[in-house]
N, C-alpha and C. Protein backbone atom coordinates (compact mmCIF):
# COMPACT_ATOMS: atom_id res chain seq x y z
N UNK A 1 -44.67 15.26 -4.52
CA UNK A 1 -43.83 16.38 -4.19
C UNK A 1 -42.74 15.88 -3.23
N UNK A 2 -41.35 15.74 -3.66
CA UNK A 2 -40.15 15.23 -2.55
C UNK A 2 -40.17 16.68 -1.66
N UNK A 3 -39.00 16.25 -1.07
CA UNK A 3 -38.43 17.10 -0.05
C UNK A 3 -37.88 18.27 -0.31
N UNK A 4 -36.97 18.05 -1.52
CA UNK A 4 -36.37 19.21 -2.26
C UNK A 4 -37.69 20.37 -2.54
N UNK A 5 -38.52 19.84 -3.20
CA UNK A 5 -39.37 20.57 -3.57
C UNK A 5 -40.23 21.64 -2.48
N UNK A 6 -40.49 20.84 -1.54
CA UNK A 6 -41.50 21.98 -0.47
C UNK A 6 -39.91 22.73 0.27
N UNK A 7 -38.82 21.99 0.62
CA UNK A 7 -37.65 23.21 0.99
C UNK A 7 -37.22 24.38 0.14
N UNK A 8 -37.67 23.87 -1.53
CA UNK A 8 -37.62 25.27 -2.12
C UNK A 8 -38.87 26.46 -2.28
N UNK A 9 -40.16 25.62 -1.47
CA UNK A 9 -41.25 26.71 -1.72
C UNK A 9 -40.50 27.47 -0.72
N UNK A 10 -41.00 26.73 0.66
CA UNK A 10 -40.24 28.02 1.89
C UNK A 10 -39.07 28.54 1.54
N UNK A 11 -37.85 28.69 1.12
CA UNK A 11 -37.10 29.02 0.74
C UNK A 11 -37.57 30.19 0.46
N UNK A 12 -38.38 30.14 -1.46
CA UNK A 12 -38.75 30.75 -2.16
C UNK A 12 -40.21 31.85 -1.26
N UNK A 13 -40.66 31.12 -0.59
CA UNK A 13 -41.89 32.08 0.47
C UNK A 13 -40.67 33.11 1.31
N UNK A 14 -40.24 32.81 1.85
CA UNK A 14 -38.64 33.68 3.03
C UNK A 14 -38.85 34.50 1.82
N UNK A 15 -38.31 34.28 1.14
CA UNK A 15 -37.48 35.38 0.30
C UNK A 15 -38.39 36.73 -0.02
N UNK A 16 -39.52 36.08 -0.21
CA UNK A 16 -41.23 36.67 -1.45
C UNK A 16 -41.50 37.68 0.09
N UNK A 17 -41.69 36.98 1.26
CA UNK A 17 -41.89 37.97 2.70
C UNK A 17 -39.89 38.84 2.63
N UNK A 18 -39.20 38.37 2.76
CA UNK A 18 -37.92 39.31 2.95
C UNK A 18 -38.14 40.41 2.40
N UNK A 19 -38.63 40.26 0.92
CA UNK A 19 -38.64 41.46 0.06
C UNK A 19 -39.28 42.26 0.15
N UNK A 20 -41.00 41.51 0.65
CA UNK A 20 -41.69 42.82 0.94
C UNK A 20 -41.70 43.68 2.20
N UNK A 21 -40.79 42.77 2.71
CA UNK A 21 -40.42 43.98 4.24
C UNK A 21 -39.14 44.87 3.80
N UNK A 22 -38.72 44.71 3.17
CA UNK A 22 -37.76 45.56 2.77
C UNK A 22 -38.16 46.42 1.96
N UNK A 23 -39.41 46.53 1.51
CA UNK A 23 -40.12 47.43 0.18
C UNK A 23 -41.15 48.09 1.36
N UNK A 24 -41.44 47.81 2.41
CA UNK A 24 -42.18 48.02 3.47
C UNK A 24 -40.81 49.08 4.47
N UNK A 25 -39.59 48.86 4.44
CA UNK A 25 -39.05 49.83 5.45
C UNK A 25 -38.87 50.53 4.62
N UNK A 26 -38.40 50.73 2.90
CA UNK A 26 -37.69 51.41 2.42
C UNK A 26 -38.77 52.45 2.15
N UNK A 27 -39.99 52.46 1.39
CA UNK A 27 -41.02 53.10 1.90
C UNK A 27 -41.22 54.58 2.93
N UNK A 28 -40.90 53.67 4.06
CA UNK A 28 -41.50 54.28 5.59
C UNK A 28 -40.30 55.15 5.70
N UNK A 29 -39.19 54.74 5.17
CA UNK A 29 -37.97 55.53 5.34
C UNK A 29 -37.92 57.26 5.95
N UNK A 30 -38.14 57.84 4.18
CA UNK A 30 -38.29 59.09 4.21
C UNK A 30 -39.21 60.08 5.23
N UNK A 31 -40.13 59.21 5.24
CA UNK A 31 -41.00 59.93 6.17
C UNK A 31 -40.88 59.70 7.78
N UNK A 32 -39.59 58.94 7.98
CA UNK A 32 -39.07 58.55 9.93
C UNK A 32 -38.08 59.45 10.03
N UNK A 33 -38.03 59.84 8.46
CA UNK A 33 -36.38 60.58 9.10
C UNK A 33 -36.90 61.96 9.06
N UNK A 34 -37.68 62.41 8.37
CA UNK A 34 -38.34 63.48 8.46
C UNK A 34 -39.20 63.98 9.57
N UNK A 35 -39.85 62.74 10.17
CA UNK A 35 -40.40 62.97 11.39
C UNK A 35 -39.77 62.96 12.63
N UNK A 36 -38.38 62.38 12.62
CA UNK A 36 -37.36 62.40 13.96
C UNK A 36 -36.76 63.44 13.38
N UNK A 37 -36.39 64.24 12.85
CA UNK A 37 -35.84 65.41 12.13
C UNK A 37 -36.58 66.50 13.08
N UNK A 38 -37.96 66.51 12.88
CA UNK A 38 -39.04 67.61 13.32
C UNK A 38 -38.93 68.06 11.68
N UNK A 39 -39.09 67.75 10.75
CA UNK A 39 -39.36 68.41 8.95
C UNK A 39 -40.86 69.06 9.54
N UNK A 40 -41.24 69.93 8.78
CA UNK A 40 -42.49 70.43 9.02
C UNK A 40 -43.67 69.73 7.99
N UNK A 41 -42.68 69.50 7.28
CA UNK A 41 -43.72 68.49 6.31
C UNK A 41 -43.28 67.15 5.99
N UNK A 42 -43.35 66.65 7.37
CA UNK A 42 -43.12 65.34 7.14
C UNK A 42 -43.92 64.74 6.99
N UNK A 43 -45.08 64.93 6.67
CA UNK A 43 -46.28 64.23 6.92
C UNK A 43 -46.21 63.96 5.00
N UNK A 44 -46.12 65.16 4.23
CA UNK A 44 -46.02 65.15 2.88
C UNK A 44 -44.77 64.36 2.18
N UNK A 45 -43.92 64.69 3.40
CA UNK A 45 -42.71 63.08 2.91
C UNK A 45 -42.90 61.51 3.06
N UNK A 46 -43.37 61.49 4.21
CA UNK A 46 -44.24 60.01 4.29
C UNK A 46 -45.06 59.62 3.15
N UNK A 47 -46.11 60.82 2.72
CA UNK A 47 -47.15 60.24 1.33
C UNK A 47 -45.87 59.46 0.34
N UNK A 48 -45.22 60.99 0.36
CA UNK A 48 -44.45 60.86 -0.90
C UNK A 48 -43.68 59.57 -0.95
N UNK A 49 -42.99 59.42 0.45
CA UNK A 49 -42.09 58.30 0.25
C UNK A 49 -42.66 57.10 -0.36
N UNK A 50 -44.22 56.50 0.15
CA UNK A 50 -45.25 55.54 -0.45
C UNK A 50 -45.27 55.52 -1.44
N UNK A 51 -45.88 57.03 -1.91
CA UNK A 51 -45.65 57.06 -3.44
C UNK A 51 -44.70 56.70 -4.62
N UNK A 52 -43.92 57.35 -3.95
CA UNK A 52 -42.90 56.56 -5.06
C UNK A 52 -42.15 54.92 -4.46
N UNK A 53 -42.19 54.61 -3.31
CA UNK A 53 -42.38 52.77 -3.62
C UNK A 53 -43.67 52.45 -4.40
N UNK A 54 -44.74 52.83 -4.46
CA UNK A 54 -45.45 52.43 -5.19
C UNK A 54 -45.39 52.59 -6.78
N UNK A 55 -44.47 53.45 -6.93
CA UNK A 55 -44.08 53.96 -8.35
C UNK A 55 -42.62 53.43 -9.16
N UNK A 56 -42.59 52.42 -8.16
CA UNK A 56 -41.19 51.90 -8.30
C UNK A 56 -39.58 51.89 -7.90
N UNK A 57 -40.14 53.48 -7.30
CA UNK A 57 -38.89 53.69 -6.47
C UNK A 57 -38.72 55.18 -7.67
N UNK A 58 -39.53 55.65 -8.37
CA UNK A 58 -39.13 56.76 -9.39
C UNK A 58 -38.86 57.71 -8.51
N UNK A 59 -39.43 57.92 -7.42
CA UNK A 59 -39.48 59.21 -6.87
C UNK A 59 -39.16 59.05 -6.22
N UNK A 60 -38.94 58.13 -5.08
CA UNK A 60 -38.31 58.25 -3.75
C UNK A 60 -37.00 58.42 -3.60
N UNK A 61 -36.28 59.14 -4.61
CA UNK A 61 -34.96 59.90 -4.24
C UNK A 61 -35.29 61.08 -3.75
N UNK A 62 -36.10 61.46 -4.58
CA UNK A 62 -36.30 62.46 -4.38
C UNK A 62 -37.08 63.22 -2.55
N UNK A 63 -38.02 62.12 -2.60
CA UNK A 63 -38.47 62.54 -0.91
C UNK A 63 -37.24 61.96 -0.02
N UNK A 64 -36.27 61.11 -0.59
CA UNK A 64 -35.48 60.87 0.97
C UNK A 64 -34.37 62.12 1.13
N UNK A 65 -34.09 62.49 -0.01
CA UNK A 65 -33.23 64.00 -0.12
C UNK A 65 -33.96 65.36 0.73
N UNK A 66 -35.27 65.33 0.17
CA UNK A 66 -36.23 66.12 0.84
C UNK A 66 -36.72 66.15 2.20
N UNK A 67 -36.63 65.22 2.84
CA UNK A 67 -36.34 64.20 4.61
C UNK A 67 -34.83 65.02 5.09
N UNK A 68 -33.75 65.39 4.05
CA UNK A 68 -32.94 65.16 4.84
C UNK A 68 -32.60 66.84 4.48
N UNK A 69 -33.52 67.73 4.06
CA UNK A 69 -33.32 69.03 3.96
C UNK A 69 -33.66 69.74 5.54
N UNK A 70 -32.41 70.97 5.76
CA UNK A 70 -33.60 71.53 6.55
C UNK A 70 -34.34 72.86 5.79
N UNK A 71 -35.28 73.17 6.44
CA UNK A 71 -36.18 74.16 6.08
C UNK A 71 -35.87 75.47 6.25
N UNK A 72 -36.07 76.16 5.36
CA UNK A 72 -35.62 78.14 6.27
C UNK A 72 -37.02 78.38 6.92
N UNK A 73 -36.71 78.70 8.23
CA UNK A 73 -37.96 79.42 9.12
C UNK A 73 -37.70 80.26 8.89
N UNK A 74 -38.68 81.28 8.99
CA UNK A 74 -39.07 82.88 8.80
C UNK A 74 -39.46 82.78 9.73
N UNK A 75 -39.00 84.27 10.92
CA UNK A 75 -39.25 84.34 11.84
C UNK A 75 -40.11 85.93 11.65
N UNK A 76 -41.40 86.29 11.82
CA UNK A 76 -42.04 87.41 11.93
C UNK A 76 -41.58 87.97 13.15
N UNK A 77 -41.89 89.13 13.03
CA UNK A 77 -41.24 89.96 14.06
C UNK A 77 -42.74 91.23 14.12
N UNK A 78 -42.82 92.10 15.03
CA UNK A 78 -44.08 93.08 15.21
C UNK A 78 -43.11 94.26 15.49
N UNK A 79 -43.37 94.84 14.78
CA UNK A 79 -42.75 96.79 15.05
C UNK A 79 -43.90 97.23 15.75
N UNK A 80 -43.28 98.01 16.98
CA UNK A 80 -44.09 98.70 17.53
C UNK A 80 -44.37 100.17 17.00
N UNK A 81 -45.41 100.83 17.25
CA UNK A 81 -45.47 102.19 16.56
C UNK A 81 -44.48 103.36 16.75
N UNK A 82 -43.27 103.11 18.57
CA UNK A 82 -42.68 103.87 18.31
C UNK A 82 -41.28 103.89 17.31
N UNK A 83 -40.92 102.56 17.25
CA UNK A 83 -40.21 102.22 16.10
C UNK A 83 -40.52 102.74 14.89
N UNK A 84 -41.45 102.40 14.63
CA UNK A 84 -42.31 102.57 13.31
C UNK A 84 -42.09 104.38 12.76
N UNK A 85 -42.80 105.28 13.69
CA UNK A 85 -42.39 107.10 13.94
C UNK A 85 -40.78 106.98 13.90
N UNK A 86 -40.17 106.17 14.43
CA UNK A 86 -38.41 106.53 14.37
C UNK A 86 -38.21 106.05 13.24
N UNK A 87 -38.43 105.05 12.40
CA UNK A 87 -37.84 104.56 11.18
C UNK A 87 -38.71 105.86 10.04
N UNK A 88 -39.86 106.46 10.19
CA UNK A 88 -40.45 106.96 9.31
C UNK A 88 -40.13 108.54 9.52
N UNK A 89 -39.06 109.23 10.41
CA UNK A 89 -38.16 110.07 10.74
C UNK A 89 -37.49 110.21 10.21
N UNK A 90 -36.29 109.15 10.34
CA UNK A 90 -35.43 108.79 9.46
C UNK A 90 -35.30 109.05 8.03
N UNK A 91 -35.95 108.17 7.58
CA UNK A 91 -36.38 108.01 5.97
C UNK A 91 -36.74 109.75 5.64
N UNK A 92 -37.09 110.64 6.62
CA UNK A 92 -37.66 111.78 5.80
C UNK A 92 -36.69 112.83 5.74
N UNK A 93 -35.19 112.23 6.83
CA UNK A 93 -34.52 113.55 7.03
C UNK A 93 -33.45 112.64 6.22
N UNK A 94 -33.15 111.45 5.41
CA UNK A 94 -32.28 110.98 4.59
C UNK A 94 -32.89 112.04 3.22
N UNK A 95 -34.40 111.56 2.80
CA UNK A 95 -34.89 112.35 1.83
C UNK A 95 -34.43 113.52 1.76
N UNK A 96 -34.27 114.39 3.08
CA UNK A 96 -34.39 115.67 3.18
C UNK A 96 -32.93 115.98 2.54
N UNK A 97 -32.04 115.13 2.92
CA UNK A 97 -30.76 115.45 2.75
C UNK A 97 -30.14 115.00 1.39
N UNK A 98 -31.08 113.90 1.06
CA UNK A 98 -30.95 113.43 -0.91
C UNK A 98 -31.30 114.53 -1.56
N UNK A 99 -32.82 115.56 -1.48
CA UNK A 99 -32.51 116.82 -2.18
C UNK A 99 -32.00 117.55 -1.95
N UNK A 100 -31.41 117.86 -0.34
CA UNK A 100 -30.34 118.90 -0.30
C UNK A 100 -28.83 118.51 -1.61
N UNK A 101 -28.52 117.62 -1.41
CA UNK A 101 -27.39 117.03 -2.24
C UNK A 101 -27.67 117.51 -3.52
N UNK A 102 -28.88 117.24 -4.08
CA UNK A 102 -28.84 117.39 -5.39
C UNK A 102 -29.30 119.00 -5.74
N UNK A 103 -29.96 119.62 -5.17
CA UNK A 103 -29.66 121.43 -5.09
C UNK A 103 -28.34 121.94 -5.33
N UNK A 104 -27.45 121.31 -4.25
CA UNK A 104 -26.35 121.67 -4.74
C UNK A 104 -25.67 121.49 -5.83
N UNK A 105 -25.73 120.35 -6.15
CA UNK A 105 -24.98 119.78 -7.58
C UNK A 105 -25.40 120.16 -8.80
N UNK A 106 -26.84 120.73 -8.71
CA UNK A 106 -27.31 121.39 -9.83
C UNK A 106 -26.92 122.88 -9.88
């Protein structure tokens, strides 16, 4: 084995490690940006992102798009009961005044 030869294994080893760290960040990607984001499901973007490096890269467009969504929060809200008697007031003297309307028109 000359010289040429073992400078092209390492060579050829660099490269074989370069790649898999680069298949190793690209990976981890989706699911860092989702987690410095605050995503609520970043935890399901991380799988995903794996997943699809492990799938070739089929899917991981799709989770790094999904990393870079934000989410609609729904914010619940509690009506109190006297709200509740004022909105259910309302509604009965609109009613009241939808059949007045139509008494007349008939």
């Amino acid at each position: 084995m000359s010289g040429l030869d073992v400078f092209a294994i390492i060579v050829l080893l660099i490269l074989l490690f370069a790649a898999f760290g680069i298949w190793v960040a690209l990976a981890m990607l989706p699911g860092k940006i989702a987690k410095d984001r605050g995503h609520p499901q970043a935890e399901a973007i991380n799988i995903g992102g794996w997943l699809g490096a492990l799938l070739g890269g089929v899917l991981w467009p799709v989770f790094l798009i999904w990393a870079f969504t934000k989410p609609i929060r729904v914010e619940t809200g509690t009506v109190t009961s006297s709200e509740l008697n004022a909105l259910s007031d309302r509604l009965k003297k609109l009613e009241a005044n939808q059949t007045t309307q139509r008494g007349r028109t008939s």
